[in-house]
PDB file of N, CA and C in Angstrom:
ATOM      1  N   UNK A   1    -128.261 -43.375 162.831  1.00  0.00           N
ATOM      2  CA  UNK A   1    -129.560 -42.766 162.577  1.00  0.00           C
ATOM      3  C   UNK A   1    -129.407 -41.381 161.934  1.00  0.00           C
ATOM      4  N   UNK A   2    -128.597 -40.587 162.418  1.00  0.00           N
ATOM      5  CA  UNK A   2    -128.271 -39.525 161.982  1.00  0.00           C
ATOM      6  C   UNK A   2    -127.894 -39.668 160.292  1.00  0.00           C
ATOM      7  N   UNK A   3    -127.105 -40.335 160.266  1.00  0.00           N
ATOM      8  CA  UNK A   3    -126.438 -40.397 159.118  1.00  0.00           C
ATOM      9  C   UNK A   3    -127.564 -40.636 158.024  1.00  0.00           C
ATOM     10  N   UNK A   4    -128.033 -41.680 158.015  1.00  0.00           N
ATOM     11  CA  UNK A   4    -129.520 -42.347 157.159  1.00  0.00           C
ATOM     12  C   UNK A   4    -130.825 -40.961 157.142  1.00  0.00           C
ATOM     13  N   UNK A   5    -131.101 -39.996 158.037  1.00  0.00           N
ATOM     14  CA  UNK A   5    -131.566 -39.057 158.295  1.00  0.00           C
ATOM     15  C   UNK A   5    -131.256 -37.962 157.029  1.00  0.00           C
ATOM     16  N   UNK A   6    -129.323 -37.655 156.924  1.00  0.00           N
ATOM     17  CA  UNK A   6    -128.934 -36.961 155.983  1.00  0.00           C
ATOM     18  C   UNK A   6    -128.593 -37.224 154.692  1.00  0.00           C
ATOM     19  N   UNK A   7    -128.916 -38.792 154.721  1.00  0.00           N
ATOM     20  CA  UNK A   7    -128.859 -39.016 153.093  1.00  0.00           C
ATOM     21  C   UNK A   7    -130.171 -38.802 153.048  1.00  0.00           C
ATOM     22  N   UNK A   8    -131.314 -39.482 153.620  1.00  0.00           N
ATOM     23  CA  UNK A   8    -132.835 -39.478 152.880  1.00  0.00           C
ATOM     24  C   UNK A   8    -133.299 -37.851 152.395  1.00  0.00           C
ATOM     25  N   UNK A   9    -132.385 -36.953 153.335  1.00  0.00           N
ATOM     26  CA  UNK A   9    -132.928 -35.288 153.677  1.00  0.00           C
ATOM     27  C   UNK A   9    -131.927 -35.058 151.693  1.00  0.00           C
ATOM     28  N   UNK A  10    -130.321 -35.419 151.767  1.00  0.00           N
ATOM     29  CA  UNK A  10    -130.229 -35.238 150.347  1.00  0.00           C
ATOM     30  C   UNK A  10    -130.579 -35.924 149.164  1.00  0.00           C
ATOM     31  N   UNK A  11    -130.888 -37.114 149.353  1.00  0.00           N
ATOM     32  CA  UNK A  11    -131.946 -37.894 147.970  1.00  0.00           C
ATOM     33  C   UNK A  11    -133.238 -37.129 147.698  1.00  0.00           C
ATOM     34  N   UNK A  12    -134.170 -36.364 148.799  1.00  0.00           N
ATOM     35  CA  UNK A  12    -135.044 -35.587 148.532  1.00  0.00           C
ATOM     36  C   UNK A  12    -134.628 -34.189 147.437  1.00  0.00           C
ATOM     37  N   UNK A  13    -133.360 -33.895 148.323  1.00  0.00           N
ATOM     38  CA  UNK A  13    -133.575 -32.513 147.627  1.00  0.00           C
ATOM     39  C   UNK A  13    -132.922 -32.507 145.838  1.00  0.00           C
ATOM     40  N   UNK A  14    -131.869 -33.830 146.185  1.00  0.00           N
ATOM     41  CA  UNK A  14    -131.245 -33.660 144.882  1.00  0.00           C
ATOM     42  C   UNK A  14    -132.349 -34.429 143.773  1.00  0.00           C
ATOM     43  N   UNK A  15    -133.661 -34.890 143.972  1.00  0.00           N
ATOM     44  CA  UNK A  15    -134.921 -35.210 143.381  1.00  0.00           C
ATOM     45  C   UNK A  15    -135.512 -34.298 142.777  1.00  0.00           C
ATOM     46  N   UNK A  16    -135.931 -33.500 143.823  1.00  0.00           N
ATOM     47  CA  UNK A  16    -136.526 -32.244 143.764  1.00  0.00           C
ATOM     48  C   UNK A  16    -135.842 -30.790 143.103  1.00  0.00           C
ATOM     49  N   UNK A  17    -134.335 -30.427 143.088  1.00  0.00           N
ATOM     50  CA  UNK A  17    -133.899 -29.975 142.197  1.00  0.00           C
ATOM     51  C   UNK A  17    -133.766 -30.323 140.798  1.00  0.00           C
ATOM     52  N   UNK A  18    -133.632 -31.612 141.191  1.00  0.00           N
ATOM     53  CA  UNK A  18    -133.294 -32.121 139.260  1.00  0.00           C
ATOM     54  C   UNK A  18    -134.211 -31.988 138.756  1.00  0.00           C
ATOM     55  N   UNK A  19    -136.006 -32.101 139.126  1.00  0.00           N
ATOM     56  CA  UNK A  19    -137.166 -32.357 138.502  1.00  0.00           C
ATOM     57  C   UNK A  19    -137.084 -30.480 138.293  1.00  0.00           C
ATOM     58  N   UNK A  20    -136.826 -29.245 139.429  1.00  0.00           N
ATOM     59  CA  UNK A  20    -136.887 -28.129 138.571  1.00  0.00           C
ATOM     60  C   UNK A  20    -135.828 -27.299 137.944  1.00  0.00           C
ATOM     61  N   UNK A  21    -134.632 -28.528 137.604  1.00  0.00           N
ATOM     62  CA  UNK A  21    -133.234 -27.883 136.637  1.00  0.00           C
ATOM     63  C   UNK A  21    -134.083 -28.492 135.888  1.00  0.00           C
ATOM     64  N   UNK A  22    -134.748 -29.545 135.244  1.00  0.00           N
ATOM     65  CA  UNK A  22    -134.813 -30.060 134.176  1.00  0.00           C
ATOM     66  C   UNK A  22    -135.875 -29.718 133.053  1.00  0.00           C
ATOM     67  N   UNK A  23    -136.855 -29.338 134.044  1.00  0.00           N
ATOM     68  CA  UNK A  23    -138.144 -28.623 134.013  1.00  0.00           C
ATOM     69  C   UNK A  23    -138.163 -27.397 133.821  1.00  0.00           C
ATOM     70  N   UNK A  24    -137.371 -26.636 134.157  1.00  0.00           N
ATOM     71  CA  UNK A  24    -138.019 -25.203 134.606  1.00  0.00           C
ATOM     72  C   UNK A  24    -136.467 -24.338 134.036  1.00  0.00           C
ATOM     73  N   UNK A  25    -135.546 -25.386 133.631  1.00  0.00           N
ATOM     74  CA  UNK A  25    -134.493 -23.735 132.870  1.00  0.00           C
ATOM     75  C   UNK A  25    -133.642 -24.711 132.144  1.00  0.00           C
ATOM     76  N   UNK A  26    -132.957 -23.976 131.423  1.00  0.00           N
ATOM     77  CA  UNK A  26    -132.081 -24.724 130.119  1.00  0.00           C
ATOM     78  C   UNK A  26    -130.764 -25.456 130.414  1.00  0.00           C
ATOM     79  N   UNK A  27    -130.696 -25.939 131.412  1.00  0.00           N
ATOM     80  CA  UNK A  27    -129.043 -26.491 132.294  1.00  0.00           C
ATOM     81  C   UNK A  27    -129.069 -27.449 131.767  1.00  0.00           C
ATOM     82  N   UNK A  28    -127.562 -28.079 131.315  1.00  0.00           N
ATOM     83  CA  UNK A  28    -127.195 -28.769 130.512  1.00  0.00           C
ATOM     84  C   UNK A  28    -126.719 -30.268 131.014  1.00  0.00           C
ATOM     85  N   UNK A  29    -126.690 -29.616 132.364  1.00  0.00           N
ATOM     86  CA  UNK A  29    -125.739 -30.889 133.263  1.00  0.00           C
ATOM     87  C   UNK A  29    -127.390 -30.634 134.809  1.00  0.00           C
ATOM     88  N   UNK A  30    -128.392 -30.975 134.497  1.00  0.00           N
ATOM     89  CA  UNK A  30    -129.272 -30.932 135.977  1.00  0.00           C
ATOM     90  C   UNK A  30    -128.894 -31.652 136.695  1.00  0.00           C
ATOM     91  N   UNK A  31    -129.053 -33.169 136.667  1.00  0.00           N
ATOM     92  CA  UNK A  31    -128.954 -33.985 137.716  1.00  0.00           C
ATOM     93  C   UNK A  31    -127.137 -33.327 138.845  1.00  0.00           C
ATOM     94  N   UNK A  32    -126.175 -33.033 137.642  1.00  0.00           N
ATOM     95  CA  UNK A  32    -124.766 -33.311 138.723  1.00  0.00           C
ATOM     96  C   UNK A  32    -125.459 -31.489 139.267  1.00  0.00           C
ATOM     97  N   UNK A  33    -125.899 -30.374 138.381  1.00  0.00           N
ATOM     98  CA  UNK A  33    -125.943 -29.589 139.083  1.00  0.00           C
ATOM     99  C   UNK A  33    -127.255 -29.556 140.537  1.00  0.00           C
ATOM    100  N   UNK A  34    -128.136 -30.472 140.162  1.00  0.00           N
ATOM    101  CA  UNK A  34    -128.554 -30.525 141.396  1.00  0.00           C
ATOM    102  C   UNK A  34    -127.990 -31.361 142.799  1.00  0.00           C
ATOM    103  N   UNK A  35    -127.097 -32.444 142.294  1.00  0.00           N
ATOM    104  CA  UNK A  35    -126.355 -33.319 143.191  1.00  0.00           C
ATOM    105  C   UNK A  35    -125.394 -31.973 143.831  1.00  0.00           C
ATOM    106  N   UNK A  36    -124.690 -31.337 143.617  1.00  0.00           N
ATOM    107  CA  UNK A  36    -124.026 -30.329 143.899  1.00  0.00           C
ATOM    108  C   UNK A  36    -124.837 -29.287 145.247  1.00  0.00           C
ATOM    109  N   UNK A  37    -126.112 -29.100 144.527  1.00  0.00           N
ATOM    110  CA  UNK A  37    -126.357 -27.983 145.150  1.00  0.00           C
ATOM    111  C   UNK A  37    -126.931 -28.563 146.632  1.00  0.00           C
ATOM    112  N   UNK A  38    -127.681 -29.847 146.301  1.00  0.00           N
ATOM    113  CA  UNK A  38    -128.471 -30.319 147.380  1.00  0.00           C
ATOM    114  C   UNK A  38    -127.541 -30.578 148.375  1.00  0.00           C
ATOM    115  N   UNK A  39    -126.393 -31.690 147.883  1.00  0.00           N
ATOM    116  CA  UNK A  39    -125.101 -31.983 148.669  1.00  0.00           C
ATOM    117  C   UNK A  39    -124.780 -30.928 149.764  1.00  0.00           C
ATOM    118  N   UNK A  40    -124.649 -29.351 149.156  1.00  0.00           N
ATOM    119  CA  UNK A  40    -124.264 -28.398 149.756  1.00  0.00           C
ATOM    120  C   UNK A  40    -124.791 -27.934 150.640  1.00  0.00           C
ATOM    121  N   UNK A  41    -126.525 -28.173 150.468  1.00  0.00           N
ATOM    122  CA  UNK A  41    -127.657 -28.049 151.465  1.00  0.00           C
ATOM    123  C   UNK A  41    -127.135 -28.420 152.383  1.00  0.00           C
ATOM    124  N   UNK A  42    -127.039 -29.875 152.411  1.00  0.00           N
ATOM    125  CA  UNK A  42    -126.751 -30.958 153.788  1.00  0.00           C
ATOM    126  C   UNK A  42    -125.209 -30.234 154.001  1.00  0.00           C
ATOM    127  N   UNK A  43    -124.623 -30.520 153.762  1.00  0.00           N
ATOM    128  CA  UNK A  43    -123.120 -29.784 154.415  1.00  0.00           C
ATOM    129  C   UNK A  43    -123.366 -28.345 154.691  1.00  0.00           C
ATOM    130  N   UNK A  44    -124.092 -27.457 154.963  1.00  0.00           N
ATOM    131  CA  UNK A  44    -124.176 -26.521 155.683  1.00  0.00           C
ATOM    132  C   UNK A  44    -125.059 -26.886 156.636  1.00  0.00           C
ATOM    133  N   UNK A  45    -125.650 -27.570 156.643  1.00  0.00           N
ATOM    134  CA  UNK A  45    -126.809 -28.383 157.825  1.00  0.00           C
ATOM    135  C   UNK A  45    -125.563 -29.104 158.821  1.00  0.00           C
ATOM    136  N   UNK A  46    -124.997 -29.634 158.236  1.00  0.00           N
ATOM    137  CA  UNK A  46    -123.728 -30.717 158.800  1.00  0.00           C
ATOM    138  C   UNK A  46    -122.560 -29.042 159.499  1.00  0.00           C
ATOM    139  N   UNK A  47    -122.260 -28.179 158.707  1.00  0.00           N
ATOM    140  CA  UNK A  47    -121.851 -27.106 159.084  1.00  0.00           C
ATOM    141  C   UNK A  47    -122.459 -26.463 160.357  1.00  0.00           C
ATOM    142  N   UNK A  48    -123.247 -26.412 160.659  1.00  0.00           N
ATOM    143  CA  UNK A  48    -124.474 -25.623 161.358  1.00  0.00           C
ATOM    144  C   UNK A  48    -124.226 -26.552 162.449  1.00  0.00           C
ATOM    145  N   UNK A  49    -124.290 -27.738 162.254  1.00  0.00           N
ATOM    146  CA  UNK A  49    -124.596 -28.444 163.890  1.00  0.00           C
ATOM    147  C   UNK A  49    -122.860 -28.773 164.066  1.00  0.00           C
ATOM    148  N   UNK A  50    -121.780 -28.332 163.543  1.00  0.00           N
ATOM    149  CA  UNK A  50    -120.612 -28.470 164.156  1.00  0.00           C
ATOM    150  C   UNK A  50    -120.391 -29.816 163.895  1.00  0.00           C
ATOM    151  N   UNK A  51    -121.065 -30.961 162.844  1.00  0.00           N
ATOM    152  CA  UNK A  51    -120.390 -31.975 162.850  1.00  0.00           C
ATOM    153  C   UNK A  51    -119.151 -32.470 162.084  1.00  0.00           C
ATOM    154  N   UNK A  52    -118.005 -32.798 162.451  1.00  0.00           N
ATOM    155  CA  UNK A  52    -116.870 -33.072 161.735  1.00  0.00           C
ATOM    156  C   UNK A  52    -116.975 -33.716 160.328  1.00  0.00           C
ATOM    157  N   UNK A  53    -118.243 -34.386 160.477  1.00  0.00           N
ATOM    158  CA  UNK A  53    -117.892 -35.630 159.041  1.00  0.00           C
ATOM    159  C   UNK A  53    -118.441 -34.595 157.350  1.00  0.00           C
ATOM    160  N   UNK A  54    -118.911 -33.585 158.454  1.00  0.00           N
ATOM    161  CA  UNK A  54    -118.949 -31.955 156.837  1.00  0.00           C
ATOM    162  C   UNK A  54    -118.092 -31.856 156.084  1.00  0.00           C
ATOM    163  N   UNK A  55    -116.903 -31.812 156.403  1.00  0.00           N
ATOM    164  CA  UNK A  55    -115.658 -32.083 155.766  1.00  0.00           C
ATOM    165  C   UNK A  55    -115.656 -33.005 154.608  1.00  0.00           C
ATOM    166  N   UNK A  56    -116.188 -34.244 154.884  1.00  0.00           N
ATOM    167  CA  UNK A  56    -116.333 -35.175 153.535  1.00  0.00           C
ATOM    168  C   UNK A  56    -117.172 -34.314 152.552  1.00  0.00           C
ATOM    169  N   UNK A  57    -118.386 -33.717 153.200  1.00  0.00           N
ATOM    170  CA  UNK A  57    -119.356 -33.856 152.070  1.00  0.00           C
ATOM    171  C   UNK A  57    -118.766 -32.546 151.209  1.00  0.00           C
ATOM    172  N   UNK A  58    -118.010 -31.704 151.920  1.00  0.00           N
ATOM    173  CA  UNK A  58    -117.809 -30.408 150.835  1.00  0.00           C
ATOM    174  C   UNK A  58    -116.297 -31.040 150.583  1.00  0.00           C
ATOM    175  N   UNK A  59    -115.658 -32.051 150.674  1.00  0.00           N
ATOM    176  CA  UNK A  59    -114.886 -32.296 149.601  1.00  0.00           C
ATOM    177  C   UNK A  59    -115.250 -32.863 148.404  1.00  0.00           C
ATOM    178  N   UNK A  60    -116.504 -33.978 148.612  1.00  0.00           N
ATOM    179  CA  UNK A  60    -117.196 -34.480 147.382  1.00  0.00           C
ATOM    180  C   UNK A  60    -117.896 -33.384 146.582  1.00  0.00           C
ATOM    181  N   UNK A  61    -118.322 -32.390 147.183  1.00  0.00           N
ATOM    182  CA  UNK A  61    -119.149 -31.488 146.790  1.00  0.00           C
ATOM    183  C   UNK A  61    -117.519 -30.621 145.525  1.00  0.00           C
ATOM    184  N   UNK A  62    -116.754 -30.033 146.374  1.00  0.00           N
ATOM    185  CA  UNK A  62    -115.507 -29.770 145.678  1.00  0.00           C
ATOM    186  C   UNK A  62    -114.977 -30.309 144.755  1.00  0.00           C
ATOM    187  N   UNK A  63    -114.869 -31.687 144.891  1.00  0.00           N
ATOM    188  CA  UNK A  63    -114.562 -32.544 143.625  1.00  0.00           C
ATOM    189  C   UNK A  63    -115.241 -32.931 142.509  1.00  0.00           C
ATOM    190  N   UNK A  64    -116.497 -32.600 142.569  1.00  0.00           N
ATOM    191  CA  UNK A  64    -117.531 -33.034 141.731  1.00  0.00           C
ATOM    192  C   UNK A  64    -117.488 -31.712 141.047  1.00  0.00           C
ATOM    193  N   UNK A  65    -117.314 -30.543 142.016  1.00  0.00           N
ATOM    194  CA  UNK A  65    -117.999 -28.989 141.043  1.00  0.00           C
ATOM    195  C   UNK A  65    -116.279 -29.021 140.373  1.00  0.00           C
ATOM    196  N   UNK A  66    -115.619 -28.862 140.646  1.00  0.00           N
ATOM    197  CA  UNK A  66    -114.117 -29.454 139.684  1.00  0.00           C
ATOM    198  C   UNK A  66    -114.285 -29.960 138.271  1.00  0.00           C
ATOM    199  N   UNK A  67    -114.629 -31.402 138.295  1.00  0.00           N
ATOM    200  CA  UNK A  67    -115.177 -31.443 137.577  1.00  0.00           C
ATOM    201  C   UNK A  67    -115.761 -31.074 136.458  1.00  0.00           C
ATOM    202  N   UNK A  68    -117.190 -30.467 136.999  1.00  0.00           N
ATOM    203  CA  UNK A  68    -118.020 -30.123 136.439  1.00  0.00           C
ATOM    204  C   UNK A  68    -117.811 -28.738 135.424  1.00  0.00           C
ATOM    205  N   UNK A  69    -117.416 -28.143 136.688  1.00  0.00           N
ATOM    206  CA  UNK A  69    -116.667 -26.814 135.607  1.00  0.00           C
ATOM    207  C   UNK A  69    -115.400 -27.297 134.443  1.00  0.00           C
ATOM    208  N   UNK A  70    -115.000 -28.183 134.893  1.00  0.00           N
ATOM    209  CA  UNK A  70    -113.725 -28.435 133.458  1.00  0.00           C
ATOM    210  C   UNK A  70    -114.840 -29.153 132.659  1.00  0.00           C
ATOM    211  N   UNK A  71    -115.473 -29.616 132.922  1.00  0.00           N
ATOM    212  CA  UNK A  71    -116.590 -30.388 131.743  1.00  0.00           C
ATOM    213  C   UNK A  71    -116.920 -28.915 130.718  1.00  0.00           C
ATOM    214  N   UNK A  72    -117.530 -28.154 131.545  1.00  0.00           N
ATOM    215  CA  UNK A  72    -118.089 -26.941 131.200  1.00  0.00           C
ATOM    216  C   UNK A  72    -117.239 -25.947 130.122  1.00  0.00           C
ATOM    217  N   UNK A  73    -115.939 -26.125 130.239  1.00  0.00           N
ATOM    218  CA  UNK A  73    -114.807 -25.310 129.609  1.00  0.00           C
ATOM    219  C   UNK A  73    -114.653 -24.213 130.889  1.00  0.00           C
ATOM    220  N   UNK A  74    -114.904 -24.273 132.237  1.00  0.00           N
ATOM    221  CA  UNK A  74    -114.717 -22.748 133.135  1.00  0.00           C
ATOM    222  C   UNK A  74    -113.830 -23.678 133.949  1.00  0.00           C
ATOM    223  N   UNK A  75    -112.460 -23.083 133.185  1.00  0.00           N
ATOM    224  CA  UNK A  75    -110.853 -23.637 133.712  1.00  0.00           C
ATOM    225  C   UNK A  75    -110.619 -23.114 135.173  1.00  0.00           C
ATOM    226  N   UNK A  76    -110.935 -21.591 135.671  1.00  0.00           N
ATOM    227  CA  UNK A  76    -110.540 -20.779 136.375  1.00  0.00           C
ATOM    228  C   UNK A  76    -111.273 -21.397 137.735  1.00  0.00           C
ATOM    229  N   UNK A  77    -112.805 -21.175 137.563  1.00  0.00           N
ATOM    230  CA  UNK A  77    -113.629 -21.716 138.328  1.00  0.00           C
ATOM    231  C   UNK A  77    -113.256 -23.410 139.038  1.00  0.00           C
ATOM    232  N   UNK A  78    -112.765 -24.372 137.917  1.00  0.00           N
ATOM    233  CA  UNK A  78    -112.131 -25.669 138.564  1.00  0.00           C
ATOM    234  C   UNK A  78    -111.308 -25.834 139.359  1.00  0.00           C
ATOM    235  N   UNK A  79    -110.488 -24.636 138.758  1.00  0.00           N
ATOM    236  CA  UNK A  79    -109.344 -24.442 139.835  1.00  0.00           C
ATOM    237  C   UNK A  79    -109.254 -24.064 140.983  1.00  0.00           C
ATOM    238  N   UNK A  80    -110.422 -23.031 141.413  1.00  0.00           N
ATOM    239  CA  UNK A  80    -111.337 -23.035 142.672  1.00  0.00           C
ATOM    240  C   UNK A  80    -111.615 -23.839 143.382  1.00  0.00           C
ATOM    241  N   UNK A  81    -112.527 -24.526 142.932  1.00  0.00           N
ATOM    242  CA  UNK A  81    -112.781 -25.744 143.605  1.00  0.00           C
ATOM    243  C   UNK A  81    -111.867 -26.892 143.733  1.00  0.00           C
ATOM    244  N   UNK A  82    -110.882 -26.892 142.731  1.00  0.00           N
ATOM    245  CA  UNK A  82    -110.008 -27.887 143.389  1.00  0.00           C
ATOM    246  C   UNK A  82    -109.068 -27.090 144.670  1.00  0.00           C
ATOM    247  N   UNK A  83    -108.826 -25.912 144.517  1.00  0.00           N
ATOM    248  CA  UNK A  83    -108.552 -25.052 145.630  1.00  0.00           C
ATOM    249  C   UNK A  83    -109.182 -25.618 146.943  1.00  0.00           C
ATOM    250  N   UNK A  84    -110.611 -25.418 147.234  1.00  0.00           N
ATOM    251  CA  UNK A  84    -111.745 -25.941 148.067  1.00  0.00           C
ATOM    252  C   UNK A  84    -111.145 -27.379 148.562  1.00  0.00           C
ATOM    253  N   UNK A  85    -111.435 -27.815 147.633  1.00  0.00           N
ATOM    254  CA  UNK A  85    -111.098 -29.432 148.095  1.00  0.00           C
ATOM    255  C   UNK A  85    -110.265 -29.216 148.857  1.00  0.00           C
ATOM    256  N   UNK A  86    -108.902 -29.204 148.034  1.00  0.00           N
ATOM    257  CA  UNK A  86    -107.573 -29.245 149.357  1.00  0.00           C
ATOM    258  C   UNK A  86    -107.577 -28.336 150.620  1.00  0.00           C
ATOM    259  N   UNK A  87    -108.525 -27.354 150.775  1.00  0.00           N
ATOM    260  CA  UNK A  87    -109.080 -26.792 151.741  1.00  0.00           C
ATOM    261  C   UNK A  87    -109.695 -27.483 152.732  1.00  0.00           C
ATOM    262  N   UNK A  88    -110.666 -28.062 152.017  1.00  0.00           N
ATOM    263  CA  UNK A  88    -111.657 -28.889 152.896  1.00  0.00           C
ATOM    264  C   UNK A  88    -110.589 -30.567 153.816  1.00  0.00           C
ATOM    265  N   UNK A  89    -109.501 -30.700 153.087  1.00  0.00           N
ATOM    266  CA  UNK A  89    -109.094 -31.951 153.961  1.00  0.00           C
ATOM    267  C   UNK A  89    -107.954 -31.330 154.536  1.00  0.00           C
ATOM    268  N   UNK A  90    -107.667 -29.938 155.425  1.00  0.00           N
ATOM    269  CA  UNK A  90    -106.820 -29.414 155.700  1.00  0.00           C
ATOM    270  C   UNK A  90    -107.816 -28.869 157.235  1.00  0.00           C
ATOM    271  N   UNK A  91    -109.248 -28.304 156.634  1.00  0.00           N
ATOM    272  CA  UNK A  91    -110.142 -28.280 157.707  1.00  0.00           C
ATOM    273  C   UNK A  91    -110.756 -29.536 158.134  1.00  0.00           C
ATOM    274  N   UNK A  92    -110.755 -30.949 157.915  1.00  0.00           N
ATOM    275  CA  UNK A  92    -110.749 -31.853 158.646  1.00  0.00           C
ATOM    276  C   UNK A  92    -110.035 -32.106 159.611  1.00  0.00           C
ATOM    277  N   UNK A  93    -108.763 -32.318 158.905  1.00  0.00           N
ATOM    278  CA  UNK A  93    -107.766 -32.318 159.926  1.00  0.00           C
ATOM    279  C   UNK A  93    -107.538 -31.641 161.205  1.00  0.00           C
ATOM    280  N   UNK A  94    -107.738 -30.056 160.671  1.00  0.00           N
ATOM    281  CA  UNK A  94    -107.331 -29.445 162.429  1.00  0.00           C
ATOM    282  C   UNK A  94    -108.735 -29.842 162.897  1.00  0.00           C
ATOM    283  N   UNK A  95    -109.985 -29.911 162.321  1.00  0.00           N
ATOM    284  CA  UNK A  95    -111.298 -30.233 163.304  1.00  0.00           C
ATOM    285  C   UNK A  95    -110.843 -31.215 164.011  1.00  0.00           C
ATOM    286  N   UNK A  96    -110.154 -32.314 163.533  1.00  0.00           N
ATOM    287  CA  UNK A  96    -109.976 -33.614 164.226  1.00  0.00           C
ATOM    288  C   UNK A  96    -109.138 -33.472 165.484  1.00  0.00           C
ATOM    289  N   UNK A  97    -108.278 -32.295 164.996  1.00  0.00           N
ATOM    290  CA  UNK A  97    -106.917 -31.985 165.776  1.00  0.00           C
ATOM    291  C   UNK A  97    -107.603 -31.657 167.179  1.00  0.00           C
ATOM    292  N   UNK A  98    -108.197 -30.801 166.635  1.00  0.00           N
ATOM    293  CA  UNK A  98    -108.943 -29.232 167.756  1.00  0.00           C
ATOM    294  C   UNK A  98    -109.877 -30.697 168.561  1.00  0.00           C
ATOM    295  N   UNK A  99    -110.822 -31.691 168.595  1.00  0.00           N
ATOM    296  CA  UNK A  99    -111.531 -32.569 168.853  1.00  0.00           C
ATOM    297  C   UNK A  99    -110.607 -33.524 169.818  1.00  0.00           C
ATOM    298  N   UNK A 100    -109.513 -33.601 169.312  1.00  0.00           N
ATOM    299  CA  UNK A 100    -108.474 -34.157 170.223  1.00  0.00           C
ATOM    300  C   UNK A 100    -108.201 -33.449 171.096  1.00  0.00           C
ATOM    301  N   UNK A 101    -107.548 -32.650 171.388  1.00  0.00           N
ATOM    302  CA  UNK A 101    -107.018 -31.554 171.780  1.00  0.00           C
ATOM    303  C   UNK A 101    -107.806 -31.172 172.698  1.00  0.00           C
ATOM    304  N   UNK A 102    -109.017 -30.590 172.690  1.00  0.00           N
ATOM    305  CA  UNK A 102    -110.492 -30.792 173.879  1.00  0.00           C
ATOM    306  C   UNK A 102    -110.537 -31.713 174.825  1.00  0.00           C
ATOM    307  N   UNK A 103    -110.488 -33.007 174.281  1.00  0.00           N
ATOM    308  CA  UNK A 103    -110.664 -34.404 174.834  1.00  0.00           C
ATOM    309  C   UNK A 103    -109.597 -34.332 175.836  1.00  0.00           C
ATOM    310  N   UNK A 104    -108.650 -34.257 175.972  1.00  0.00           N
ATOM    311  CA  UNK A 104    -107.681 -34.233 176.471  1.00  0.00           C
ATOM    312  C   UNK A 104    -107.072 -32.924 177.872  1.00  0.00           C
TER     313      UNK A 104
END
C-alpha cells in the first residue's frame, strides 16, 4: 500500500512539473527534468520517514541526472552524480547493515 501510495504521489508531481517545465520556461529536456525533480520529492519523503528502499530512488534519481547532464555537455556535474550514485548503494548497504545489526 505504501509503495502504490508513492508512485501515485510521484506520477502526480512528475505531471504537474512537466505541464510547468513545458509551459512556463525554456527547458530543453522537461519531462526527464521533471522525472528528476519529482523522483527527488518522494525520496526525501522516503528520507524523512527513515525508509530503507530511499536508497533505490536516489540512485535512479543519480543515474538519470548522470545522464542527463552528459546529454547536456555538463561533464563535471555527471561526474557528481555518478559520484551520488555510488554513494547511494554504499548508504544502502550500511542502512541494511545498521537494520541488521538492531535486529539482533
Amino acid at each position: 500500500k505504501r509503495l502504490s501510495l508513492l508512485v501515485v504521489l510521484f506520477l502526480l508531481l512528475w505531471a504537474g512539473i512537466a505541464h510547468i517545465l513545458i509551459y512556463l520556461t525554456d527547458s530543453t529536456v522537461p519531462l526527464t527534468d521533471a522525472f528528476t525533480t519529482s523522483l527527488s520529492i518522494v525520496g526525501m519523503y522516503m528520507l524523512a520517514r527513515k525508509y530503507v528502499e530511499q536508497w533505490y530512488v536516489w540512485l535512479v534519481v543519480d543515474i538519470v541526472s548522470s545522464a542527463l547532464y552528459v546529454y547536456k555537455d555538463l561533464y563535471f556535474t555527471a561526474a557528481l552524480y555518478a559520484v551520488y550514485a555510488i554513494i547511494a548503494i554504499f548508504g544502502y548497504r550500511k542502512w541494511k547493515e545498521m537494520i541488521i545489526y538492531e535486529n539482533n
